[in-house]
Protein backbone atom coordinates (compact mmCIF):
# COMPACT_ATOMS: atom_id res chain seq x y z
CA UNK A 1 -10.59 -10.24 18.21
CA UNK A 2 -8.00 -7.79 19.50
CA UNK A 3 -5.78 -5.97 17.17
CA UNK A 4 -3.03 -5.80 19.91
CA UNK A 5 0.71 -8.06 18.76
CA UNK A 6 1.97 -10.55 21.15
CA UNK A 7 3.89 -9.13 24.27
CA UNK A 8 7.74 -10.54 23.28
CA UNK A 9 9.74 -12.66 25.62
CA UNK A 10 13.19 -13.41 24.70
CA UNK A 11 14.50 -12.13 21.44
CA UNK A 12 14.35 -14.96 18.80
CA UNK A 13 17.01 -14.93 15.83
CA UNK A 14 15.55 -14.52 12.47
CA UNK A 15 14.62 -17.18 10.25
CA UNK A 16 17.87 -18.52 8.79
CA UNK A 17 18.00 -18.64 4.93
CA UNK A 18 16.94 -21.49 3.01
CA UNK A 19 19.88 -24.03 1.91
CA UNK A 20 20.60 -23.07 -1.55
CA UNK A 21 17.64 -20.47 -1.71
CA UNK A 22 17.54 -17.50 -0.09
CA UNK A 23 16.45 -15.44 2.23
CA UNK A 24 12.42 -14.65 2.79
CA UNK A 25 10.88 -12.11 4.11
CA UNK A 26 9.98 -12.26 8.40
CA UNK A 27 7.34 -9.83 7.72
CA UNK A 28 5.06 -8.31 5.78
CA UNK A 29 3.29 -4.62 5.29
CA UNK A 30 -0.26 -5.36 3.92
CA UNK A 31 -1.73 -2.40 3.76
CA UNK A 32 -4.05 -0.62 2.45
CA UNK A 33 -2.40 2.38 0.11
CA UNK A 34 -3.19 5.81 1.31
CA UNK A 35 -3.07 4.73 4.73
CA UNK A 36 0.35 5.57 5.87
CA UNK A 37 2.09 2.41 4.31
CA UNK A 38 4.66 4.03 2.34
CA UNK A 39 5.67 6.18 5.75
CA UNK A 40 5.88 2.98 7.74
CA UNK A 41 8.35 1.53 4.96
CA UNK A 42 10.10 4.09 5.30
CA UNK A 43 10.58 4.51 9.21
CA UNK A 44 10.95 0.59 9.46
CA UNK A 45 13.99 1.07 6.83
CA UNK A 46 15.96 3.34 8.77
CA UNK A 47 16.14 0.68 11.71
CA UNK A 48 19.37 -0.86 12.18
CA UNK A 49 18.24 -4.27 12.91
CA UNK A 50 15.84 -4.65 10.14
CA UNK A 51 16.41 -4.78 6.31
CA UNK A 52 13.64 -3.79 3.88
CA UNK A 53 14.30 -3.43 -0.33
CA UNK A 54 14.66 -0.16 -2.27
CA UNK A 55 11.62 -1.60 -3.96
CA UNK A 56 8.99 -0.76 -1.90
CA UNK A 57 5.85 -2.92 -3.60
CA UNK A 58 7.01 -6.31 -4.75
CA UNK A 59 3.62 -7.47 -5.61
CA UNK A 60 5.03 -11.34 -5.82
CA UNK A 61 2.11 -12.84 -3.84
CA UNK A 62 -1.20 -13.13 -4.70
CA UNK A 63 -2.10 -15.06 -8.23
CA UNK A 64 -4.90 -12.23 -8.83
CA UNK A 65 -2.46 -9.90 -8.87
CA UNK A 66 -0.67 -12.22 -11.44
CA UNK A 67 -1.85 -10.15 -14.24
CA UNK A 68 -0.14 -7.47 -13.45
CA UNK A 69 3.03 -9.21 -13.89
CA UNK A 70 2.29 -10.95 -16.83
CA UNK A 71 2.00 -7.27 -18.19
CA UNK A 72 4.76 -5.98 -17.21
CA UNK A 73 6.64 -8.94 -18.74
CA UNK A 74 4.84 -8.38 -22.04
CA UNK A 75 6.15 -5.06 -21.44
CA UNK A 76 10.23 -6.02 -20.64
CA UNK A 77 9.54 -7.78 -23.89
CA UNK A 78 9.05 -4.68 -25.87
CA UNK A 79 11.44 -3.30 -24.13
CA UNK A 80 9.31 -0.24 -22.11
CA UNK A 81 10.92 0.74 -18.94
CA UNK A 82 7.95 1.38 -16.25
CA UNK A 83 8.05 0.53 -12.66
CA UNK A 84 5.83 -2.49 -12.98
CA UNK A 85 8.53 -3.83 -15.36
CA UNK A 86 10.88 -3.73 -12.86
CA UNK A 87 8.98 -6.14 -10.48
CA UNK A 88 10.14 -9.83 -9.67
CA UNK A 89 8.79 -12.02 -11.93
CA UNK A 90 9.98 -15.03 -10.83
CA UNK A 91 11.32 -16.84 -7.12
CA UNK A 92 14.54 -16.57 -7.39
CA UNK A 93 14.10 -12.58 -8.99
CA UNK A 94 11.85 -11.97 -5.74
CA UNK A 95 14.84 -13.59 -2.97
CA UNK A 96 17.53 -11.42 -4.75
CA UNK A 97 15.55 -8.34 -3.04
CA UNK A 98 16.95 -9.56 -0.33
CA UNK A 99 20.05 -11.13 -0.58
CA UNK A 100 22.03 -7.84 1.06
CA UNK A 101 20.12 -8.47 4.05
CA UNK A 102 22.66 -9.31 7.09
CA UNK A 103 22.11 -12.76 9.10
CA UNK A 104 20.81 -11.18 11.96
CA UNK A 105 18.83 -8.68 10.43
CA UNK A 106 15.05 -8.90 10.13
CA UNK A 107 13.99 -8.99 6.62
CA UNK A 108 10.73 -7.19 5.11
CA UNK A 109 8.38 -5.91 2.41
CA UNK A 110 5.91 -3.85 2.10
CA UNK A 111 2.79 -4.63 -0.69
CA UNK A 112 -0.22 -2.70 0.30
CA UNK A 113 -1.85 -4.88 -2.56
CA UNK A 114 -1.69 -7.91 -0.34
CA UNK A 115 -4.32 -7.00 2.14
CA UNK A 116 -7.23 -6.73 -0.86
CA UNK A 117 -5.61 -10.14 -2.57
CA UNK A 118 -8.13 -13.24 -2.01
CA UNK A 119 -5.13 -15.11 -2.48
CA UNK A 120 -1.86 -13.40 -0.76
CA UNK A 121 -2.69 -14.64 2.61
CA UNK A 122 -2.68 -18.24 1.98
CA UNK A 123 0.46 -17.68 -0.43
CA UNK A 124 2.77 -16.42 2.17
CA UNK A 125 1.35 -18.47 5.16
CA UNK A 126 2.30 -21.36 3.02
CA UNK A 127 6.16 -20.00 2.36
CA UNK A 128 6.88 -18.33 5.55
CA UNK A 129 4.38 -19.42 8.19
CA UNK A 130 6.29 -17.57 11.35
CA UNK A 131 5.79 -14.09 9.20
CA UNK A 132 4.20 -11.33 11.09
CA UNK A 133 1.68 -9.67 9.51
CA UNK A 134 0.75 -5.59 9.54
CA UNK A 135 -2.46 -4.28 8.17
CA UNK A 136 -3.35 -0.65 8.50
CA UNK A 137 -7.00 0.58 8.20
CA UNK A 138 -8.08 3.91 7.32
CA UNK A 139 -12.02 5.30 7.70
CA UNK A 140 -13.46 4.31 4.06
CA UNK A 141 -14.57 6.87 2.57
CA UNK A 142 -11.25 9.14 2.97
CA UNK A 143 -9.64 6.08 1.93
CA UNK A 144 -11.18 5.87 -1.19
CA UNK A 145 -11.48 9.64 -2.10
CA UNK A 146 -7.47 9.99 -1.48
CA UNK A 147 -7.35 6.39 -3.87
CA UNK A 148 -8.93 8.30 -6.32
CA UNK A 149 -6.57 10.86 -6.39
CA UNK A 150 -3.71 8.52 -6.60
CA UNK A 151 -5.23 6.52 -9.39
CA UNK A 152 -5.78 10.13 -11.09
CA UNK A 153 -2.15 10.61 -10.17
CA UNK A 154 -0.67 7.21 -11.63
CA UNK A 155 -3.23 7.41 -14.94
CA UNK A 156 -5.11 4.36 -13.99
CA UNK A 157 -8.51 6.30 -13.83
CA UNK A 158 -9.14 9.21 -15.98
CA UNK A 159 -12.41 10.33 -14.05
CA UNK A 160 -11.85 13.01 -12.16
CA UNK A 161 -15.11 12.79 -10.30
CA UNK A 162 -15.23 10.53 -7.31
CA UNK A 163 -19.09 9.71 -7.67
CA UNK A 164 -19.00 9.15 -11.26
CA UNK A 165 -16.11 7.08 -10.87
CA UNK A 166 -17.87 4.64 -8.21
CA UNK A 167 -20.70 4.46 -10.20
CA UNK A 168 -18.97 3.36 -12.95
CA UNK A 169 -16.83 1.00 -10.91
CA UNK A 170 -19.96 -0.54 -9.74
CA UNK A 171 -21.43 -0.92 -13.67
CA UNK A 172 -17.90 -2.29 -14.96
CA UNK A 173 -18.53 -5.22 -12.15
CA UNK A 174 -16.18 -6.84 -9.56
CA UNK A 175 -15.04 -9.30 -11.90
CA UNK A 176 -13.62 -6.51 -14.46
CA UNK A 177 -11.85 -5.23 -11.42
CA UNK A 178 -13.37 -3.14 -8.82
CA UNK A 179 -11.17 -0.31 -7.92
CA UNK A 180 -12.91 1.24 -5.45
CA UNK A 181 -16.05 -0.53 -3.05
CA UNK A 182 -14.43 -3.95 -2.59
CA UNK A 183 -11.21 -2.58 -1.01
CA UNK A 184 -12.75 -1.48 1.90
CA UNK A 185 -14.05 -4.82 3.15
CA UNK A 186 -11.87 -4.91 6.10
CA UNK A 187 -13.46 -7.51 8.12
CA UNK A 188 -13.29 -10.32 5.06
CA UNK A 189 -9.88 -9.17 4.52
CA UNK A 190 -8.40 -9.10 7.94
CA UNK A 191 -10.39 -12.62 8.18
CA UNK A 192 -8.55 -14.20 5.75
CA UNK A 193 -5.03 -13.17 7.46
CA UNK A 194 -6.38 -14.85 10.49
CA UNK A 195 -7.38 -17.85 9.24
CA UNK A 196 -3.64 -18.87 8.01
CA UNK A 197 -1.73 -17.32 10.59
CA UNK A 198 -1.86 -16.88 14.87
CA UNK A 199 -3.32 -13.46 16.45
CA UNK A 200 -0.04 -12.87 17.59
CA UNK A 201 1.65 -12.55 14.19
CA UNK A 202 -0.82 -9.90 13.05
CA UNK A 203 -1.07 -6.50 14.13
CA UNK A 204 -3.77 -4.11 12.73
CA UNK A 205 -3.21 -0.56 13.32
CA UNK A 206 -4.93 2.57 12.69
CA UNK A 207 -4.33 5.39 10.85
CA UNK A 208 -5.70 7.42 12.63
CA UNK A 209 -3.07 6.51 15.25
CA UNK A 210 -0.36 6.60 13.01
CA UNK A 211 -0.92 10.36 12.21
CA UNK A 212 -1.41 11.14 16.14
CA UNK A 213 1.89 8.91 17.22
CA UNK A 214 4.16 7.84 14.23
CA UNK A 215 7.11 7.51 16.82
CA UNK A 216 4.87 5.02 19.00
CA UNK A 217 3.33 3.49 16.24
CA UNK A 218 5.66 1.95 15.11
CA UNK A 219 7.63 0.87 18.42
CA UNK A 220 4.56 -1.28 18.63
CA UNK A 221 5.64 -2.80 14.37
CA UNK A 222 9.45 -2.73 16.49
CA UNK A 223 7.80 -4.98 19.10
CA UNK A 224 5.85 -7.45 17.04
CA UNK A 225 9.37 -8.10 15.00
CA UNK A 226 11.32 -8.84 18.01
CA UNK A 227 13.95 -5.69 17.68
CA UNK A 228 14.89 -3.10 19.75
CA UNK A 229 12.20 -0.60 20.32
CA UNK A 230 14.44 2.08 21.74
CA UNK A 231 16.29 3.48 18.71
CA UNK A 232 15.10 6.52 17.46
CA UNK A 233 12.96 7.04 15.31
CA UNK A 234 12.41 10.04 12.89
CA UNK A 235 9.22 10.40 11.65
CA UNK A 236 8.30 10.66 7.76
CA UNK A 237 5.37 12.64 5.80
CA UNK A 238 5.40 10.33 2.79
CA UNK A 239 3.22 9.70 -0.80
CA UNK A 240 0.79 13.22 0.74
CA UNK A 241 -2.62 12.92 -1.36
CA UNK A 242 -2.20 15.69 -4.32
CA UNK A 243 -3.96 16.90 -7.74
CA UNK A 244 -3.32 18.20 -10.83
CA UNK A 245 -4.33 22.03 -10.68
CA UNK A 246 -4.51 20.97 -14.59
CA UNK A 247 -5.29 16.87 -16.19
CA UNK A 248 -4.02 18.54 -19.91
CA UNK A 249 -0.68 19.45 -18.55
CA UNK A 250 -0.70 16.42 -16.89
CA UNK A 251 -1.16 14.28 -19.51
CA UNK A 252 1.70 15.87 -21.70
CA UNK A 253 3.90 15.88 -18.72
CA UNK A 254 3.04 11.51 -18.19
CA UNK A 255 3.58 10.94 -21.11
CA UNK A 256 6.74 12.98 -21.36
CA UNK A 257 7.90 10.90 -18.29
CA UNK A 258 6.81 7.65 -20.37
CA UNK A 259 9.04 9.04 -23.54
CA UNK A 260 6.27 9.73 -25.96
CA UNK A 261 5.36 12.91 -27.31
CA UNK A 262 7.48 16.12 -28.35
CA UNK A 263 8.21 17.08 -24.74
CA UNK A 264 10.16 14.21 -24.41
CA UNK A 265 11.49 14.07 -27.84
CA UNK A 266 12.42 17.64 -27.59
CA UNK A 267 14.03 16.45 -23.83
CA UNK A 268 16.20 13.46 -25.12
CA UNK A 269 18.11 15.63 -27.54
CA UNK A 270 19.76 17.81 -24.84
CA UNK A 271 19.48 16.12 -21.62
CA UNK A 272 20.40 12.52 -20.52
CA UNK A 273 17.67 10.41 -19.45
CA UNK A 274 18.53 10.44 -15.63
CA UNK A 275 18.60 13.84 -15.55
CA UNK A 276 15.41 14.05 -17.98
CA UNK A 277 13.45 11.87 -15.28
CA UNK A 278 14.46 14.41 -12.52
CA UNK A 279 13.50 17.11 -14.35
CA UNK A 280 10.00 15.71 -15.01
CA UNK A 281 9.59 14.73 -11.60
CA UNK A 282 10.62 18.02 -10.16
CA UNK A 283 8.41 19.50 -12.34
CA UNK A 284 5.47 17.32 -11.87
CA UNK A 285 5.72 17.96 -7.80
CA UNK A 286 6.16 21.93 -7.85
CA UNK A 287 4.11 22.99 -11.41
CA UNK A 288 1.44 19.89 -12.09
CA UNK A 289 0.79 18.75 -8.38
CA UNK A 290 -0.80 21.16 -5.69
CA UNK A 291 -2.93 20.16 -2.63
CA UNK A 292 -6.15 18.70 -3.46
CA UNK A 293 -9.47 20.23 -2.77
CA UNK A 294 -11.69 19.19 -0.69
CA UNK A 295 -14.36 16.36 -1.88
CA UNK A 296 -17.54 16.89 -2.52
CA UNK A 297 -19.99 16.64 0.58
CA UNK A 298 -22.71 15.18 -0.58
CA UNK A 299 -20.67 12.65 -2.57
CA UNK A 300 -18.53 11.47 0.88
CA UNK A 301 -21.94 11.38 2.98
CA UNK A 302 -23.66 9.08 0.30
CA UNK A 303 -20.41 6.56 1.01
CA UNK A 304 -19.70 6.66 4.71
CA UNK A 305 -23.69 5.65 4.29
CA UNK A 306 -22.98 3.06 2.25
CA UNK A 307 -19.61 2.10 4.43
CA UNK A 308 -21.32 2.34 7.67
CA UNK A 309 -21.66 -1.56 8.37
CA UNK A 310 -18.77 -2.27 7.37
CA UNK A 311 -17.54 0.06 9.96
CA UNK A 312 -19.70 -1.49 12.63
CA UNK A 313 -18.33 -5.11 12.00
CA UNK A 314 -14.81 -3.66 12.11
CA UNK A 315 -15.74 -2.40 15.37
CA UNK A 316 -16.82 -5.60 16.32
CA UNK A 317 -14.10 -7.67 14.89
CA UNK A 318 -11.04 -5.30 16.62
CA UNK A 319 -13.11 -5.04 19.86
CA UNK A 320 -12.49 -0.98 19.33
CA UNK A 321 -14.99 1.63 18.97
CA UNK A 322 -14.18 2.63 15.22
CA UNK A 323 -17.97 4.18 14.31
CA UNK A 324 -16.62 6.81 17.38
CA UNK A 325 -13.76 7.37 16.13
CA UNK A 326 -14.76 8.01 12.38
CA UNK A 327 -17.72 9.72 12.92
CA UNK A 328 -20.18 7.21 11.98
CA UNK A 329 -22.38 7.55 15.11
CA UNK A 330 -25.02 10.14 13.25
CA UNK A 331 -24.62 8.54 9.82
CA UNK A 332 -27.47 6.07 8.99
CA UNK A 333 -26.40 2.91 7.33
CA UNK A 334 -27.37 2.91 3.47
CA UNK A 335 -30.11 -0.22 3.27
CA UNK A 336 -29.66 -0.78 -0.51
């Protein structure tokens, strides 16, 4: 199956909203995370014919991913600001994203969450069946060591070695949550996109190409929407893959950001909380954040090993040479 979008004839007007609804989205940004989605968002925002929401990760579809709002209600209920809190927790909070969106605009979102959801695909076919659909793929195991950072990053995963963190991701079991393995079954994922809507509103891109070409990239994201392809484009380095030179410091300076400890109490007695928030940031990009090192060998061989079919039925699936491209041609397939 080719991961080429339809060739566009005539340009179609968007959608029009629903009578006493709103307006939904015409398109959707998969995924993954770590694989250029948040650069994407970005470039696709600055186009004057398409509209996407200062919130970049919605997270509305998908009832596995259900949880997550349920918690950040619990949270609005306790009242803790966090980002998650600020998702739409209901229809009519998740059409309001949009509502500044001009008629003739294309309308968007971008929830790299979606593309890993057994669920999302079937939930948006049924809303907005004429969406168009982009999925980006990156090689698997550089996926999954720059997740790991991130989730080091955001304080979702405190171990700060990749292997020992699959390993216990495998032990906890995919129905505690897998962070790690299960995202990178492309091929199931990419399936279930297919099955609910038409090749031609699904475009699967590489990463790899999106580093090489981020101006032609996304002319071909311009093309599958239907909207001039000729404006120009500046290209973005966006969300680069960090770590903490040191987790202590990190963990005062979260939870300084979250409002606990004496950092922040210290911090709300002389500064106002926007400016407190800066001020963390700031600090957390230039003091707590450096580049990251590079993983351990052994540690990456031992999972492109255990990635290497997948890579082969991606391959397949796109009709492109991917175990060429990622380097998977003198790896030997893990036969656990």
């Amino acid at each position: 199956m080719s991961s080429e979008a339809h060739s566009p004839g005539a340009r179609s007007a968007p959608p029009s909203a629903r009578a006493g609804s709103g307006r939904l989205p015409d398109f959707f940004i998969v995924g993954h995370h770590k694989s250029g989605t948040t650069a994407m968002y970005s470039m696709l925002r600055g186009h004057p014919q398409i509209f996407m929401p200062e919130m970049k990760e919605p997270e509305f579809f998908g009832r596995d991913l259900s949880r997550r709002r349920a918690q950040a209600a619990a949270a609005r209920s306790r009242g803790r600001a966090s980002y998650a809190q600020s998702r739409p927790q209901s229809y009519e909070e998740y059409l309001a994203l949009f509502a500044a969106a001009r008629p003739e605009q294309r309308v968007g979102e971008a929830s790299p969450s979606y593309l890993g959801s057994p669920t999302a695909a079937g939930e948006i076919a049924e809303l907005q069946p004429a969406a168009r659909i982009v999925a980006i793929l990156r090689e698997p195991a550089s996926f999954l060591h720059s997740l790991h950072l991130q989730m080091l990053q955001n304080h979702v995963q405190d171990e700060v070695d990749l292997g020992r963190a699959l390993a216990a991701d495998e032990r906890r079991g995919e129905q505690a949550g897998s962070l790690y393995l299960a995202r990178v079954r492309y091929v199931e994922q990419l399936r279930r996109y297919h099955e609910v809507f038409a090749p031609e509103q699904v475009l699967v891109l590489i990463y790899d190409d999106f580093r090489a070409d981020n101006r032609g990239t996304v002319r071909r994201v311009l093309r599958l929407l239907d909207v001039d392809d000729a404006v120009a484009i500046e290209p973005v380095q966006a969300n680069p893959t960090v770590a903490a030179r040191s987790p202590a410091l990190d963990r005062l300076v979260h939870a300084a950001k979250a409002g606990r400890g004496p950092v922040a109490r210290t911090a709300k007695a002389v500064l106002p909380r926007r400016l407190r928030r800066r001020a963390v940031g700031s600090f957390q990009r230039n003091v707590v954040y450096g580049a990251a090192a590079a993983p351990d060998a052994a540690t990456m061989r031992a999972l492109r090993e255990r990635c290497r079919g997948e890579v082969v039925a991606l391959s397949e699936y796109l009709g492109r040479d991917l175990v060429a491209l990622w380097g998977y041609d003198g790896i030997a397939a893990d036969r656990r």
